[in-house]
Protein backbone atom coordinates (compact mmCIF):
# COMPACT_ATOMS: atom_id res chain seq x y z
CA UNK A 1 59.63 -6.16 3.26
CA UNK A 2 60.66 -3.42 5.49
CA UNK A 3 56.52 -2.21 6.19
CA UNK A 4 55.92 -5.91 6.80
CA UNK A 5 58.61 -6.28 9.19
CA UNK A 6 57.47 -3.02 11.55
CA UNK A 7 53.68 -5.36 11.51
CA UNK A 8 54.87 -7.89 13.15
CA UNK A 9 57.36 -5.89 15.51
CA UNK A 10 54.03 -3.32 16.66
CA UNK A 11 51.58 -5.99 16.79
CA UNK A 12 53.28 -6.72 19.68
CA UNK A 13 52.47 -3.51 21.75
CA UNK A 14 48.81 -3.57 20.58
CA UNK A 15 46.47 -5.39 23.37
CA UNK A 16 44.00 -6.16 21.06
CA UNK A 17 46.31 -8.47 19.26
CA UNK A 18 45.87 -11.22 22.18
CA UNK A 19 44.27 -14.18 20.44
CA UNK A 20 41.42 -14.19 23.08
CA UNK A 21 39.63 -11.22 22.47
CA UNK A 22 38.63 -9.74 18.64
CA UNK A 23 39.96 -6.96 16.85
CA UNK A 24 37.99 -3.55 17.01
CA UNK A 25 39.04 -0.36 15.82
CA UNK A 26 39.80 2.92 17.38
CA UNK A 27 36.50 4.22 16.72
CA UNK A 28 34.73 0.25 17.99
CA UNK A 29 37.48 1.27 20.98
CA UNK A 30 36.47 4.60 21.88
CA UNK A 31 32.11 3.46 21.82
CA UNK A 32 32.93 0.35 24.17
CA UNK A 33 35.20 2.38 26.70
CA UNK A 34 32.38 5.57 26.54
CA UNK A 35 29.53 2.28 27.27
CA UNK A 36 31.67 1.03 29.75
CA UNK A 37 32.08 3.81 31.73
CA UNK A 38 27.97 4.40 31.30
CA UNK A 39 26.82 1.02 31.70
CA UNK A 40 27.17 -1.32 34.56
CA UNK A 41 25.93 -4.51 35.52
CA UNK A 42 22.51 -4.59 32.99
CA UNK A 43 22.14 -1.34 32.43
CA UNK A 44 21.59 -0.50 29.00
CA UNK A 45 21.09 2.97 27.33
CA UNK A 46 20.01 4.06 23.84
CA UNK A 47 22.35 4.48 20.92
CA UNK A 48 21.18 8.16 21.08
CA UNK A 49 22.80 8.75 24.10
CA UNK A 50 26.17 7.73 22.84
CA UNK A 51 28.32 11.09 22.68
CA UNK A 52 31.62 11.36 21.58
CA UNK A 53 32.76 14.37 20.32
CA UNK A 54 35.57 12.86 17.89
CA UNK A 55 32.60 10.64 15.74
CA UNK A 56 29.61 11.66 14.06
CA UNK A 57 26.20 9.87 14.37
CA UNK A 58 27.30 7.55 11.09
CA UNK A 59 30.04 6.54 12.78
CA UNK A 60 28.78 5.88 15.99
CA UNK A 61 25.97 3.66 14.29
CA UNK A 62 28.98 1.87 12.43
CA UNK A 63 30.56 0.99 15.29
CA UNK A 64 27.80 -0.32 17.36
CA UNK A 65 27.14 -2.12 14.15
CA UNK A 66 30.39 -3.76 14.29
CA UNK A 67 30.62 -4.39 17.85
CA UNK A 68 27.38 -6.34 18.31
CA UNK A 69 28.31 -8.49 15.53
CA UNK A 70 31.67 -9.29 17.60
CA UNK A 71 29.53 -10.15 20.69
CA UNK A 72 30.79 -7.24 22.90
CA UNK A 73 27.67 -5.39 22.81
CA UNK A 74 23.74 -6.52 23.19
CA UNK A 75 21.59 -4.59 20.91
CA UNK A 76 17.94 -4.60 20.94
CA UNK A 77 15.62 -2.98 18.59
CA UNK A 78 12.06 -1.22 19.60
CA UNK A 79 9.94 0.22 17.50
CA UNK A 80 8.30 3.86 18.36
CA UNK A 81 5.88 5.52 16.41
CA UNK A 82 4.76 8.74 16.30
CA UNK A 83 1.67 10.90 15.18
CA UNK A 84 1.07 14.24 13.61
CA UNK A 85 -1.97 16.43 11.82
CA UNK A 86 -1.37 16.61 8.44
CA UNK A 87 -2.44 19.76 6.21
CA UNK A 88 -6.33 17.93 5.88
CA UNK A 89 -6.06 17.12 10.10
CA UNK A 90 -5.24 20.96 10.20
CA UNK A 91 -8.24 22.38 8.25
CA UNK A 92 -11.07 20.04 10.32
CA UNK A 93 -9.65 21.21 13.82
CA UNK A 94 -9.75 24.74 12.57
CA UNK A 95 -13.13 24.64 10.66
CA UNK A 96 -14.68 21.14 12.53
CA UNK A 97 -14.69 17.49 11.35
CA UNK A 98 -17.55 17.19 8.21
CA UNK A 99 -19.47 14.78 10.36
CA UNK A 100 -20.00 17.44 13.21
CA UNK A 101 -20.73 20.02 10.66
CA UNK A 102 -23.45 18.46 8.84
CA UNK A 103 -25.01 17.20 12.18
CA UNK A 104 -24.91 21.10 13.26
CA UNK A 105 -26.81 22.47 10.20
CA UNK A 106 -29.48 19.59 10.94
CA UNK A 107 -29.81 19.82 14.45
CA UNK A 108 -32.38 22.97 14.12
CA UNK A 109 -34.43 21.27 12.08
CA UNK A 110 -33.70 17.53 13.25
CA UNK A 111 -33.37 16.06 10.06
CA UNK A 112 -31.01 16.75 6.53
CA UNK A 113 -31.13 14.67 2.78
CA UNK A 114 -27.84 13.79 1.68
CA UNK A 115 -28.02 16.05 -1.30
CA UNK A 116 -28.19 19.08 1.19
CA UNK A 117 -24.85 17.68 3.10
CA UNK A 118 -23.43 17.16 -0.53
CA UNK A 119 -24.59 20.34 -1.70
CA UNK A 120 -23.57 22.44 1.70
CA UNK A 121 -20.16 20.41 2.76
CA UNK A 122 -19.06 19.70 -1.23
CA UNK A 123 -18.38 16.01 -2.97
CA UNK A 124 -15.42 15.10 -0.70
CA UNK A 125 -16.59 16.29 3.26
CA UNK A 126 -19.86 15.61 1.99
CA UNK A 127 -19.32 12.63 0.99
CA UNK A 128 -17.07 11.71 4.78
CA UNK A 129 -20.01 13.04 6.58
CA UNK A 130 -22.48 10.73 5.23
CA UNK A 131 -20.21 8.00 6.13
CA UNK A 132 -19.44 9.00 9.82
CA UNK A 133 -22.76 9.79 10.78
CA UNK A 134 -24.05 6.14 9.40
CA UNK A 135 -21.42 4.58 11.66
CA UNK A 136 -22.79 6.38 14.22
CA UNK A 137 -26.37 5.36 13.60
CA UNK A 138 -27.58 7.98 11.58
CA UNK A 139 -28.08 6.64 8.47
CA UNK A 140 -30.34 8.13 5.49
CA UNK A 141 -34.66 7.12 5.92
CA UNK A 142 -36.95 7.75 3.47
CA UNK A 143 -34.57 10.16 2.10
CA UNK A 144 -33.79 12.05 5.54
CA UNK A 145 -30.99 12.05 8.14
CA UNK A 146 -32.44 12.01 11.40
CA UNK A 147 -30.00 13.87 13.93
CA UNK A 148 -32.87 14.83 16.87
CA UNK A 149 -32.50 12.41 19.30
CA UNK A 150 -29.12 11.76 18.84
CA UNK A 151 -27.32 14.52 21.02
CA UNK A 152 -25.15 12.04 22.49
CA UNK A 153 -23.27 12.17 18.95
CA UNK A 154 -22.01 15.60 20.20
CA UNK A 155 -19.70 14.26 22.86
CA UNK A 156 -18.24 11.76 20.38
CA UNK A 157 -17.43 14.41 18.29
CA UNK A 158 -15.91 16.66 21.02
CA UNK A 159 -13.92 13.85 21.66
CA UNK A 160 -12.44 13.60 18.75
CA UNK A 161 -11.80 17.28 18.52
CA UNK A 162 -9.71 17.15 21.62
CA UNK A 163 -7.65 14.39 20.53
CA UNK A 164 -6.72 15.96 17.42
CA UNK A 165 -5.84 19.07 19.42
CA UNK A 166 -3.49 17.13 21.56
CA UNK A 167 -0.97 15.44 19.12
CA UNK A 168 0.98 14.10 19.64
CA UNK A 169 0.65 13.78 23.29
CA UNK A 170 -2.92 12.27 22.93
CA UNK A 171 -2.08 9.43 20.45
CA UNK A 172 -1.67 6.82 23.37
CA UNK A 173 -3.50 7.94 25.61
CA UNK A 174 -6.59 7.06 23.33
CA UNK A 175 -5.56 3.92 21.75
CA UNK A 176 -9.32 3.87 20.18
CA UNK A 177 -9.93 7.50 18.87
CA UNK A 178 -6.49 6.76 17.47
CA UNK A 179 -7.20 3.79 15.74
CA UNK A 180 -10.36 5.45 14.46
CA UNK A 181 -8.51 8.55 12.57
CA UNK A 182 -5.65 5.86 11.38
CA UNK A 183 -8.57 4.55 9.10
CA UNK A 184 -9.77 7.12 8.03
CA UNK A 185 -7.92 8.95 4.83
CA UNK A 186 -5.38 11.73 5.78
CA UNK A 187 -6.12 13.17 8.53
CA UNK A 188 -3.26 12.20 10.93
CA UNK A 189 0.06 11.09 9.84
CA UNK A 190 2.19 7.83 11.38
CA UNK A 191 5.62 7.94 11.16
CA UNK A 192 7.81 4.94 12.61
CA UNK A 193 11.12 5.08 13.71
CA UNK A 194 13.61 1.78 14.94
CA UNK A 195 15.57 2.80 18.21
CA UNK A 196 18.63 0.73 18.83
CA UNK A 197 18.79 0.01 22.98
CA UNK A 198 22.45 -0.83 24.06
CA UNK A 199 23.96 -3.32 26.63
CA UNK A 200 27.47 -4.47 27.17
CA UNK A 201 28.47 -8.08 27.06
CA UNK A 202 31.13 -9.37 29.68
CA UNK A 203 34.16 -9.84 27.38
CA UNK A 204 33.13 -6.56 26.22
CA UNK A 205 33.66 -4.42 30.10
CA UNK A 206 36.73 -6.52 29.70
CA UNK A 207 38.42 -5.51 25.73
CA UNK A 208 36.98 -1.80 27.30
CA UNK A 209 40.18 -1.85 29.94
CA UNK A 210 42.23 -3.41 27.02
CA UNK A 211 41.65 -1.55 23.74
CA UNK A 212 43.36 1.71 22.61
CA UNK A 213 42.19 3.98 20.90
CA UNK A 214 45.34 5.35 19.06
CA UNK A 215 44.57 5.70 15.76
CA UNK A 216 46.09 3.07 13.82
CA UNK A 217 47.33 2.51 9.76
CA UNK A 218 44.25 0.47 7.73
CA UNK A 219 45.74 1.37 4.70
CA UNK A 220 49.22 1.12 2.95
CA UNK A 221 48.80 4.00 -0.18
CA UNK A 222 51.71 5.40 -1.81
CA UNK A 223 51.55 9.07 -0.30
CA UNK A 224 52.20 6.89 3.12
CA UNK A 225 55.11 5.19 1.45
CA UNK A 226 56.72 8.03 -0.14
CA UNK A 227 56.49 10.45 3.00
CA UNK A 228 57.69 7.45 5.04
CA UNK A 229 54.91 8.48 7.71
CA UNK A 230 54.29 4.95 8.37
CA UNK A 231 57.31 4.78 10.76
CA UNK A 232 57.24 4.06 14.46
CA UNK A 233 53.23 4.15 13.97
CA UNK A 234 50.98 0.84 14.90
CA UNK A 235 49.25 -1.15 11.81
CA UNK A 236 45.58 -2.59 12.19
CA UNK A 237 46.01 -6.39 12.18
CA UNK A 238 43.76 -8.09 9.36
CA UNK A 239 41.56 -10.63 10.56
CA UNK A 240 41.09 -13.76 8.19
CA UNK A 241 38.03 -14.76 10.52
CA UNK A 242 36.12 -11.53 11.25
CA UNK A 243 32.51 -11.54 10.93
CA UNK A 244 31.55 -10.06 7.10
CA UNK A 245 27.90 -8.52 7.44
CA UNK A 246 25.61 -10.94 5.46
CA UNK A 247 24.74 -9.45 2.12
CA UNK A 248 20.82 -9.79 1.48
CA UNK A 249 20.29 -11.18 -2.39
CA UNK A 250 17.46 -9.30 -4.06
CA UNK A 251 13.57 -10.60 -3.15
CA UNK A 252 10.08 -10.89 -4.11
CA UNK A 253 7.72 -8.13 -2.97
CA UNK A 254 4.73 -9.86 -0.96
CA UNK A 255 2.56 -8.65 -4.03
CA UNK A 256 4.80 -9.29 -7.08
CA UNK A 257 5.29 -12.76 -5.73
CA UNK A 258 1.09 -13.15 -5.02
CA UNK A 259 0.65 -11.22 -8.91
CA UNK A 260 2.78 -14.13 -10.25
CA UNK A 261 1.05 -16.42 -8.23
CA UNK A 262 -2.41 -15.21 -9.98
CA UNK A 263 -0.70 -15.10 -13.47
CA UNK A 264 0.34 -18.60 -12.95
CA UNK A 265 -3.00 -20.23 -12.47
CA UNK A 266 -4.23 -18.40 -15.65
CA UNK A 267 -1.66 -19.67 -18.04
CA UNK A 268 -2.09 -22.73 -16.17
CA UNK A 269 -5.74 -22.93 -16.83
CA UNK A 270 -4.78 -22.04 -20.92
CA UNK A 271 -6.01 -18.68 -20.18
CA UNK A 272 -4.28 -15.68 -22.48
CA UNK A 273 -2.90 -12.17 -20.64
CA UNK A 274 -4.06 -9.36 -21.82
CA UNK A 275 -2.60 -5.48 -21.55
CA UNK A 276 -3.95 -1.74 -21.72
CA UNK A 277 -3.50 1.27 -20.88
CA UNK A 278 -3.14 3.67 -17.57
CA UNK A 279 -5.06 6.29 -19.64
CA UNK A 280 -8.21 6.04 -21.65
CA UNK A 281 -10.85 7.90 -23.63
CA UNK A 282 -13.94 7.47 -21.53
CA UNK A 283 -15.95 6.36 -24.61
CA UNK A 284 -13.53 3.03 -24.09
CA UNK A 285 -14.10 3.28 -20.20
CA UNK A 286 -17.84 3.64 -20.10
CA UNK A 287 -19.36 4.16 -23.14
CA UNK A 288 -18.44 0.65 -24.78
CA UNK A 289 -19.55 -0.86 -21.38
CA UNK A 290 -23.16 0.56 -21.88
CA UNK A 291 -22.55 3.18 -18.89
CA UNK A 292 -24.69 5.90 -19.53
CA UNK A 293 -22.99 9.65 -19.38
CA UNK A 294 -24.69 10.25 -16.63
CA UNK A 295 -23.56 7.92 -14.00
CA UNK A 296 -22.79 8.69 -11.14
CA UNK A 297 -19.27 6.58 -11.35
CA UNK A 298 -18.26 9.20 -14.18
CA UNK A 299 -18.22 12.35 -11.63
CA UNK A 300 -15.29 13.78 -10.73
CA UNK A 301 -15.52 12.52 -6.97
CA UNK A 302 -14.84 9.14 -8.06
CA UNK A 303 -12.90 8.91 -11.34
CA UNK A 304 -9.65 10.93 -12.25
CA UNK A 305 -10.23 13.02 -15.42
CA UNK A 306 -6.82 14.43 -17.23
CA UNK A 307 -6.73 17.92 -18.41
CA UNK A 308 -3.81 17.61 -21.56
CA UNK A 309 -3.89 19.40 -24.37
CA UNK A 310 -1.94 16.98 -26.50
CA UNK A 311 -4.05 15.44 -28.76
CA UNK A 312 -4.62 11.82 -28.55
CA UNK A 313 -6.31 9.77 -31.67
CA UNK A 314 -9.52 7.53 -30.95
CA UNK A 315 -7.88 4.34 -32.14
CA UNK A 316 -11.24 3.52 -33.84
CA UNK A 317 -13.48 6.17 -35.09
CA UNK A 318 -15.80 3.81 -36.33
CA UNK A 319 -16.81 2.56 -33.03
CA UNK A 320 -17.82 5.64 -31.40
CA UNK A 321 -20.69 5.09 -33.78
CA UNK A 322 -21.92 1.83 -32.49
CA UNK A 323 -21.28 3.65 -28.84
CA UNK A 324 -23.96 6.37 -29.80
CA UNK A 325 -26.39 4.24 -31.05
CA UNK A 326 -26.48 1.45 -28.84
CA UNK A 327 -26.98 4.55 -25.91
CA UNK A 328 -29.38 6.24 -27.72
CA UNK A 329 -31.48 3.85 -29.57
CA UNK A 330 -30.58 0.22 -27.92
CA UNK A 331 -30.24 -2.99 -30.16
CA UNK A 332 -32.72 -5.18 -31.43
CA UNK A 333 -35.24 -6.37 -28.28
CA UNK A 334 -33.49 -4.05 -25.99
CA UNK A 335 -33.59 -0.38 -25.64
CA UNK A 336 -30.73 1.84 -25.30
CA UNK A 337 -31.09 4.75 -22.50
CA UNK A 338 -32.98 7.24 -24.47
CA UNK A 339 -31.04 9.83 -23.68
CA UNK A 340 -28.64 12.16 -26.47
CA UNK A 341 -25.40 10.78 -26.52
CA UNK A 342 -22.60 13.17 -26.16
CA UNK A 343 -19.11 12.76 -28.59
CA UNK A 344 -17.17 15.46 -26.55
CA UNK A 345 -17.99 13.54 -23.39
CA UNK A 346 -16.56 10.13 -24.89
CA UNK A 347 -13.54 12.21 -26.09
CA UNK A 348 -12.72 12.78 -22.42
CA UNK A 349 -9.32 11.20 -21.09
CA UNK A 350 -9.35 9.96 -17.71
CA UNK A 351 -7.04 7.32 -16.02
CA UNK A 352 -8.87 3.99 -15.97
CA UNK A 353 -11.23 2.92 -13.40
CA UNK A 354 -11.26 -0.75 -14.13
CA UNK A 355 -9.33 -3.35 -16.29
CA UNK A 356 -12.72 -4.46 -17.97
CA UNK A 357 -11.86 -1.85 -20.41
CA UNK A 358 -9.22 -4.21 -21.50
CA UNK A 359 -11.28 -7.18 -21.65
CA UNK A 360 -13.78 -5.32 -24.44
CA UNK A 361 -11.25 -4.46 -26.45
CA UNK A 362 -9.54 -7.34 -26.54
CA UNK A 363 -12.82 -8.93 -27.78
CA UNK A 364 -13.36 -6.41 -29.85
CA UNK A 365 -10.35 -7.13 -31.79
CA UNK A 366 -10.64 -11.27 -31.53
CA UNK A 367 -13.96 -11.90 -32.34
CA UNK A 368 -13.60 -15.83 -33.13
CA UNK A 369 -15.15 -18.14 -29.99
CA UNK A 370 -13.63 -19.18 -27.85
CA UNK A 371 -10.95 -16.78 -26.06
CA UNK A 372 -9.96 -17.14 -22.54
CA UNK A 373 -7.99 -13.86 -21.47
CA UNK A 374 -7.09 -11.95 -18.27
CA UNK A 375 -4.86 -9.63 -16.36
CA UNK A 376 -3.18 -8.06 -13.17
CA UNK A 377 -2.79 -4.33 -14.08
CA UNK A 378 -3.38 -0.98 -12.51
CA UNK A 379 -6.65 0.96 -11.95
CA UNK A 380 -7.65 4.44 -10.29
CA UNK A 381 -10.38 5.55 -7.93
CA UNK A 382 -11.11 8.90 -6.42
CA UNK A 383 -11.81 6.61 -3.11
CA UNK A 384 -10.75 7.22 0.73
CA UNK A 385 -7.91 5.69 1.85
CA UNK A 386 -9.31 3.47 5.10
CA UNK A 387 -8.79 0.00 6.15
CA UNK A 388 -9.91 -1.57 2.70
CA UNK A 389 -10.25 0.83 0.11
CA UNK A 390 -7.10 2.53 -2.07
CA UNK A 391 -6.97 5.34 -4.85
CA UNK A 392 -4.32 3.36 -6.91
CA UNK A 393 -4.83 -0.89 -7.20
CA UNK A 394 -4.44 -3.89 -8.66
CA UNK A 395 -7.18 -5.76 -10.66
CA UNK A 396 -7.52 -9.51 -11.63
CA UNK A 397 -9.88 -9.14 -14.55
CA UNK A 398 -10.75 -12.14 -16.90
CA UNK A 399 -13.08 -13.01 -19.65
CA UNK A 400 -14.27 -16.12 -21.15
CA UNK A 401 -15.99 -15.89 -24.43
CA UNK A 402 -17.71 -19.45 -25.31
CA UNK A 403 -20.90 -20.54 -27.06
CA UNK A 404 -21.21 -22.54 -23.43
CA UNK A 405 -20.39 -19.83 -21.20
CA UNK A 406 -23.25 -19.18 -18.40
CA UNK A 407 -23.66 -18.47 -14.65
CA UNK A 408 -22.64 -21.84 -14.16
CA UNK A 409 -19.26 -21.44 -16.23
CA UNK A 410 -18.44 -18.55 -14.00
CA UNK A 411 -19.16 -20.09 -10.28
CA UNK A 412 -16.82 -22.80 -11.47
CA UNK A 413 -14.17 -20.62 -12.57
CA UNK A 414 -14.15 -18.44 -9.77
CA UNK A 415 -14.36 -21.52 -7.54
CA UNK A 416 -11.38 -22.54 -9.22
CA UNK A 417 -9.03 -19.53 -9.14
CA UNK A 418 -9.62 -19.40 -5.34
CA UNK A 419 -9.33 -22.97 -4.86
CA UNK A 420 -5.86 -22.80 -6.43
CA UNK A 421 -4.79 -19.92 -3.72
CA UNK A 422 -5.95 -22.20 -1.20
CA UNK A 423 -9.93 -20.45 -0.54
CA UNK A 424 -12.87 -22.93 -0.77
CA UNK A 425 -15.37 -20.62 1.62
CA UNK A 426 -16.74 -18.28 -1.09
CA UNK A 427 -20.30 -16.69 -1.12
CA UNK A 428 -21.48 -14.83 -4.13
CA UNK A 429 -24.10 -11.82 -3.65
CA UNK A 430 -26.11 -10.70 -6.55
CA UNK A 431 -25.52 -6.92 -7.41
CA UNK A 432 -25.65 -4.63 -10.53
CA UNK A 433 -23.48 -3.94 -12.84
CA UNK A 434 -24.80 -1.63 -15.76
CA UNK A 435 -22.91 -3.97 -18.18
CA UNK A 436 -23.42 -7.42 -16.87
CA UNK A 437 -26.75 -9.38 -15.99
CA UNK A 438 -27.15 -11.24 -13.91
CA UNK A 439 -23.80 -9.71 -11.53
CA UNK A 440 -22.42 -11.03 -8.57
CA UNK A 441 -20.56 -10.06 -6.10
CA UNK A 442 -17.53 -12.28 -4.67
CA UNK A 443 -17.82 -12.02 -0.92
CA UNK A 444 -15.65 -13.34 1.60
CA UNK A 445 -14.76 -13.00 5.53
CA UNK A 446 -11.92 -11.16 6.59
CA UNK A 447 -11.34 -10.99 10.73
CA UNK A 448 -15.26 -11.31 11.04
CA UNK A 449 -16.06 -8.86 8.64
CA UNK A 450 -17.47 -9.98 4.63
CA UNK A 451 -15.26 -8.16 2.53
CA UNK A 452 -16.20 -7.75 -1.04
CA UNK A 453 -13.75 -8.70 -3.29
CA UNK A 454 -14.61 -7.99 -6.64
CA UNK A 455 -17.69 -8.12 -8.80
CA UNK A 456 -18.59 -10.55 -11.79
CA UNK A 457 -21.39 -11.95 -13.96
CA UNK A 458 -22.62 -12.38 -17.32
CA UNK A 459 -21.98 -9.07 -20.08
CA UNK A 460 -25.33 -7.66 -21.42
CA UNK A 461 -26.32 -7.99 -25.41
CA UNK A 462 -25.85 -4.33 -25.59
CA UNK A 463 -21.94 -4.21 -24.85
CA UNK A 464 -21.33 -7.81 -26.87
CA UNK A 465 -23.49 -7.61 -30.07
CA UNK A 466 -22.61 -4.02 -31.17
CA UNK A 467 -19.53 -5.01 -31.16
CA UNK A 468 -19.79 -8.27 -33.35
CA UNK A 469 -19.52 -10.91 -30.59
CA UNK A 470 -21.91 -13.69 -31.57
CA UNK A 471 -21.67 -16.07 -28.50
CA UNK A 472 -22.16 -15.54 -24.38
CA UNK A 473 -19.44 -13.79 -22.32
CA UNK A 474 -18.14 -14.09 -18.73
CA UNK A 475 -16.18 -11.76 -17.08
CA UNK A 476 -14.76 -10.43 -13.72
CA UNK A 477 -12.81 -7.78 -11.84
CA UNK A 478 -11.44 -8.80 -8.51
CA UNK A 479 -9.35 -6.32 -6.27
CA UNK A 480 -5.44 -8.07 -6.01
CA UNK A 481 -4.90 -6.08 -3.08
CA UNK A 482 -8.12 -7.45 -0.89
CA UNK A 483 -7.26 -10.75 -1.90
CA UNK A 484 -3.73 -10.22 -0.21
CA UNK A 485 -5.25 -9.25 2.96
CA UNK A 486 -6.88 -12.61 3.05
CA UNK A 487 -3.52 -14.50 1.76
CA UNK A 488 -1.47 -12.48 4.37
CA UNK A 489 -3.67 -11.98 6.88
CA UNK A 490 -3.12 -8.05 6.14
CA UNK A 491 -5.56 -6.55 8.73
CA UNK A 492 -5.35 -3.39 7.11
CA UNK A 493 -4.92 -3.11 2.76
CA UNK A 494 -2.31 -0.04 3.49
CA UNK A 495 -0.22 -3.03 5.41
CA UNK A 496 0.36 -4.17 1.82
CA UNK A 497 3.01 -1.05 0.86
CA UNK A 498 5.09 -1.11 3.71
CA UNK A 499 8.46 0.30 2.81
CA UNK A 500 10.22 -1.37 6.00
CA UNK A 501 13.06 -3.37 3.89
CA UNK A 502 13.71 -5.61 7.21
CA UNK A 503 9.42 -6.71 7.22
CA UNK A 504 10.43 -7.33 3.26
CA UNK A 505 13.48 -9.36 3.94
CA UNK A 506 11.81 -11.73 6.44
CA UNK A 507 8.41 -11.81 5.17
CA UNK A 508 7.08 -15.37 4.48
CA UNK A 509 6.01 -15.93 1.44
CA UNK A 510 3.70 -18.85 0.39
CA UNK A 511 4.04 -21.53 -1.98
């Protein structure tokens, strides 16, 4: 009773006490007198500026914290962003962009074949040069490059030479050279940062005359008690009506919540989910898929091979037989590729490049017609990182195995899926596949652009029959990622893995 007595009696001499104005502490205290000595009128300054030498930077933050939730301070928010080389940025200044490269080993001659840029520049700046020099018109002919008559590439490419040589100074200065290196992979880095812009409020110039900054008792422990240092010393007054910082319960990432949203339809549609694996034996990846060995998709430029020596068994010996002579010596009316198949080459562990892989093996193993099966897993690409394309992504693969499953099984089930996500405007392109035919190609149009989304179509006799499957097969592999871009109106896929948890808190998601 004594400690609660010497409460009341020093509440008293505390100003803040008076009912009109809320309780802050000494270190609340100490920010609004500093701001209201600063700021006057509407003046504001940046939570940067704030320096007191008696409270660190977490403090500081605390406090402004606190005191804009009380009202006595305006806070507003602004976004800056900020631009650097990174290690890649650093090696084209020093030894040129590929693109201006390959156009100076043509320009004596006027013309270059891609192999020569691949074989000169390597796989990767090879395979960027190519690229940049068809978005600037040059684009392969007959098997050539032309460069002569194109010398007004050169200034685009000094251009872009002197804005890398100027950042971060340059970044907004050049708002479309910028925009060009943001999509294109690595080069320049973007780093964000959230400034906090300060004002104070009206009751807050007025608590500022008021408030004291004596350092006052939060906290009754018993080494206070004992030592009896409590004793002609002020107590912080609790406040039953004090503003508690909302707590934020635990959400949905935009893509878990669209991945559920996919899963969903399937089991809606009696469809079965089907798993796998991150890492697979390429005779799985490619070889049961009726890729040949030599393909270009199996180079290392655009699948990720693992180099472990643990030993991993071949679930199924067996089937590596069927693999080598369905390659080598096709089935029955068809003919395989002719070529000598390679064991050591199926033996090869890479991480996946598509979830079709799944959808064979889960065949494989449930033979009986009909199955309906799909999934939203991982796959892996040795791609650039731009606007669209990503290394590591989602795929929507499904299958439908049916004695009545044809082309026109598979427009309406795409037709469907999209329908259910709310897309009815879908165009489908035929391409090629080496284990589907016919294939198609699901296209749609993203900000004026037709964006591919994922391909499709109708698996050959030489990847179902080897492998016991009596009836017609569907199947499909759409990216989950472009198909968020669409749903979210993403403008860019690397949108999708923000890390911003206040864009994750008040995203919208759809129902």
């Amino acid at each position: 009773m004594i400690w609660r007595r010497n409460i009341v009696s020093n509440e008293k001499s505390n100003p803040t006490s008076d009912k009109n104005y809320p309780e802050v502490s000494p270190a609340e205290a100490k920010v609004l007198k500093f701001l209201a000595l600063k700021l006057n009128g509407n003046k504001s300054l940046s939570e940067d500026e704030i320096a007191l030498t008696d409270l660190n930077e977490r403090e500081i933050s605390s406090a402004v914290s606190w005191l804009e939730k009380k009202q006595l301070i305006n806070v507003e928010k602004k976004e800056h962003f900020t631009y650097a080389l990174t290690d890649e940025g650093e090696r084209f200044l020093k030894s040129g962009l590929p693109e201006e490269r390959a156009f100076d080993i043509a320009a004596h001659s006027g013309t270059i074949s891609p192999a020569d840029i691949m074989k000169t520049l390597g796989p990767k700046d090879g395979k960027i040069a190519l690229a940049q020099l068809a978005k600037l018109g040059m684009k392969p002919v007959g098997g050539f490059i032309v460069v002569k008559g194109n010398e007004s590439a050169r200034e685009v490419f000094s251009n872009r030479r002197v804005f890398l040589s100027g950042l971060p100074g340059s970044a907004f200065s050049e708002p479309e050279l910028l925009e060009h290196f943001r999509k294109r992979e690595d080069i320049i880095a973007e780093k964000k940062r959230t400034e906090r812009v300060v004002s104070i409020t009206g009751l807050g110039m007025e608590l500022a005359k008021k408030a004291t900054t004596e350092d006052l008792i939060s906290e009754i422990t018993p080494e206070i008690l004992q030592a009896g240092s409590w004793k002609g010393k002020n107590f912080r007054r609790y406040d039953i009506n004090a503003p508690v910082e909302r707590i934020n319960s635990a959400v949905f990432h935009p893509l878990t919540f669209l991945i559920d949203k996919v899963r969903r339809i399937f089991l809606d549609m009696g469809f079965t989910e089907m798993a796998g694996h991150y890492i697979e034996y390429a005779g799985w990846n490619m070889d049961s898929l009726f890729i040949p060995q030599d393909h270009p998709a199996r180079e290392m430029q655009d699948t990720f091979y693992l180099d472990s020596d643990k030993e991993i068994p071949f679930e199924d010996q067996e089937v590596l037989k069927v693999f080598k002579e369905v390659h080598e010596k096709g089935i029955e009316n068809y003919t395989g590729w002719g070529y000598k198949w390679d064991l050591e080459k199926a033996k090869q562990l890479v991480l996946r490049t598509h979830t079709t892989v799944s959808t064979i093996r889960y065949l494989y193993k449930h033979k009986e017609s009909p199955q309906a099966a799909f999934s939203v897993e991982k796959v892996f690409r040795h791609e650039s990182v731009d606007w669209k394309h990503l290394a590591e992504l989602h795929q929507i693969e499904g299958t439908y195995y049916a004695k009545d499953a044809n082309l026109s099984t598979l427009f309406w089930l795409m037709k469907e899926f999209y329908g259910r996500l709310g897309f009815h405007d879908l165009k489908f392109v035929p391409s090629y596949y080496p284990y589907t035919e016919p294939s198609l190609d699901v296209v749609v149009k993203i900000n004026g652009k037709e964006m591919e989304l994922g391909g499709s179509g109708v698996f050959r006799p030489e990847v179902t029959r080897p492998l016991g499957l009596k009836e017609p097969v569907v199947a499909w592999g759409l990216g989950l990622e472009r198909l968020a871009m669409i749903y979210y109106g993403f403008e860019d896929i690397r949108e999708i893995y923000r890390t911003d948890i206040d864009w994750l808190r008040k995203f919208p998601l759809k129902f």
